[in-house]
Protein backbone atom coordinates (compact mmCIF):
# COMPACT_ATOMS: atom_id res chain seq x y z
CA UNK A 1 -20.25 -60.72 34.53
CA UNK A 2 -19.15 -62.17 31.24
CA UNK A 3 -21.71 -63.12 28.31
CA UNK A 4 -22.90 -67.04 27.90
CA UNK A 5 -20.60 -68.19 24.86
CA UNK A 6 -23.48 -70.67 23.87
CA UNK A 7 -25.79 -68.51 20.93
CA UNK A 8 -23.32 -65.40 21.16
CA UNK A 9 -22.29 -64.12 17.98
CA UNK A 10 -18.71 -62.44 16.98
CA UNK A 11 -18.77 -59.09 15.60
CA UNK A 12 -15.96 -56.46 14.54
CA UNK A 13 -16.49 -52.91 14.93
CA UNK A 14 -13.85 -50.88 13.39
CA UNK A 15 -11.32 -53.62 13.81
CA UNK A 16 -12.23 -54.34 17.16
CA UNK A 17 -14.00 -57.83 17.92
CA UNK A 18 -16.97 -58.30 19.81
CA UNK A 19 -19.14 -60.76 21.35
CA UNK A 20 -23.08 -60.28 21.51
CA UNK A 21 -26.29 -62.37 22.53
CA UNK A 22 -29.80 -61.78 22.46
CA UNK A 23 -31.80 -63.77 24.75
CA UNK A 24 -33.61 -66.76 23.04
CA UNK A 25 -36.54 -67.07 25.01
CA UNK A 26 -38.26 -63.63 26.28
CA UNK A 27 -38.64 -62.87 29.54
CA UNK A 28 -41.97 -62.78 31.22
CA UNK A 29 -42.56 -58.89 30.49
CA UNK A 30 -40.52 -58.84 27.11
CA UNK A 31 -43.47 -62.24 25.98
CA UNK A 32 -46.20 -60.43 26.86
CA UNK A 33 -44.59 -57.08 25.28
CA UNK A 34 -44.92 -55.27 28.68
CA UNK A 35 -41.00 -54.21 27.91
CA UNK A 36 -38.51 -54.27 25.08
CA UNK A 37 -36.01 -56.57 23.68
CA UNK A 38 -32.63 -56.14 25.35
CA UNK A 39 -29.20 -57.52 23.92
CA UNK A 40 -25.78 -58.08 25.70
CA UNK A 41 -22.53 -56.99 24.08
CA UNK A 42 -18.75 -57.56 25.73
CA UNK A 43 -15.23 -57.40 24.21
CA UNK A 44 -14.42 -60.71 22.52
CA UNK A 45 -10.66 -60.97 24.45
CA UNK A 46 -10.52 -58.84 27.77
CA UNK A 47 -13.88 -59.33 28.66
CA UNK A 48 -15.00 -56.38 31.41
CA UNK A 49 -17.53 -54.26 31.98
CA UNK A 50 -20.99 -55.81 29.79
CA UNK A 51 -23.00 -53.36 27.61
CA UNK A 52 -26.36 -53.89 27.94
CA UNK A 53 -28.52 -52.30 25.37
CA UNK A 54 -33.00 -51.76 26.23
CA UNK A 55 -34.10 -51.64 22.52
CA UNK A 56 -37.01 -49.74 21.18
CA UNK A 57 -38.19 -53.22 19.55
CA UNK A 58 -40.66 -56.29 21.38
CA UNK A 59 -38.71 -59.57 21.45
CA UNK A 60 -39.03 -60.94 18.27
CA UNK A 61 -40.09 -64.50 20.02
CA UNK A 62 -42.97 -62.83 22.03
CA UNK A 63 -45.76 -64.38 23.01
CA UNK A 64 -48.83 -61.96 21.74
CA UNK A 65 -47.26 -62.19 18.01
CA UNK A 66 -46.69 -58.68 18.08
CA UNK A 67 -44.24 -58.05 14.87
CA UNK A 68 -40.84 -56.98 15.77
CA UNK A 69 -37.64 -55.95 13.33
CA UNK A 70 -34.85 -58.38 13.45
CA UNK A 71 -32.25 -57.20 15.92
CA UNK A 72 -29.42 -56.70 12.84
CA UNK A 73 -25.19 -56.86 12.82
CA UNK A 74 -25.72 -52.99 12.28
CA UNK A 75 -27.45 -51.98 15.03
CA UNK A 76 -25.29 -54.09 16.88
CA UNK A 77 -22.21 -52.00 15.56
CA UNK A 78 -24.32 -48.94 16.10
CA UNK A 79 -24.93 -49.66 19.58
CA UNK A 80 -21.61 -50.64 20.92
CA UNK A 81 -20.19 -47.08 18.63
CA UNK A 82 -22.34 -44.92 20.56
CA UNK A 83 -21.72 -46.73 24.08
CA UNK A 84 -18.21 -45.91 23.30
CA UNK A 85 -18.96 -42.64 22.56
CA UNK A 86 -20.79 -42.51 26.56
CA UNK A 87 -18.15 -44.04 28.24
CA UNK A 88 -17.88 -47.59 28.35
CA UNK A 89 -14.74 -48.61 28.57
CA UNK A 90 -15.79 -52.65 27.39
CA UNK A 91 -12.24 -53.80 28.54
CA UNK A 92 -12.47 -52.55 31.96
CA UNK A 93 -13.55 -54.67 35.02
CA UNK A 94 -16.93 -53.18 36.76
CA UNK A 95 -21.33 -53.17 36.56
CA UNK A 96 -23.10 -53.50 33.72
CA UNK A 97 -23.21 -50.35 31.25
CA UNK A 98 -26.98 -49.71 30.28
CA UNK A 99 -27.96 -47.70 26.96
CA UNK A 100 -31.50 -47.10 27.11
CA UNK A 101 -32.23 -46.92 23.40
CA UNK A 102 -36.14 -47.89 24.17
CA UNK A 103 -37.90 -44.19 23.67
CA UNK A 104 -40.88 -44.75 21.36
CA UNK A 105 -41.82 -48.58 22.96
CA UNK A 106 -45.20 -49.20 23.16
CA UNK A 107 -46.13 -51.46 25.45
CA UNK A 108 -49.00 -53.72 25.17
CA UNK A 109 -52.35 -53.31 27.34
């Protein structure tokens, strides 16, 4: 499934270009900080398999005004290294490939 072009961003990670979007509005879990922010990445020319990264952050837009750190270019890069690093193959056709980066959330009561 590729990534919505409309509030994506471009990003190079050694010398390879990216696309990535975090969702503007939070979901209905992710607003009342039930779960954490999550943020797409896919290759910015052969679009394939989507990385889909579970922060360890609230959406910065939620609802409870629980304070959140900006999702950042470098964790972006940092991300989409280590996915590499597991296996995803961004160029290839197939699911979604999940890194759970989430341990030490804290969800709201």
């Amino acid at each position: 499934m590729a990534l919505v072009r409309k509030g994506s961003r471009l990003i190079v990670v050694d010398g390879t270009a990216y696309r990535w979007r975090l969702r503007g509005r939070p979901t209905y879990f992710q607003g009342l900080v039930w779960s954490p922010c999550k943020f797409a990445v896919e290759h910015a020319d052969t679009p394939g398999a989507t990385l889909v990264v579970t922060t360890d952050q609230p959406h910065p837009s939620n609802w409870i005004g629980r304070e959140a750190e900006p999702v950042l270019p470098s964790g972006i890069a940092a991300a989409v290294r280590l996915a590499l690093r597991e296996g995803w193959t961004p160029t290839a056709p197939g699911s979604a490939f999940l890194l759970d980066q989430s341990v030490g959330f804290t969800p709201s009561n």
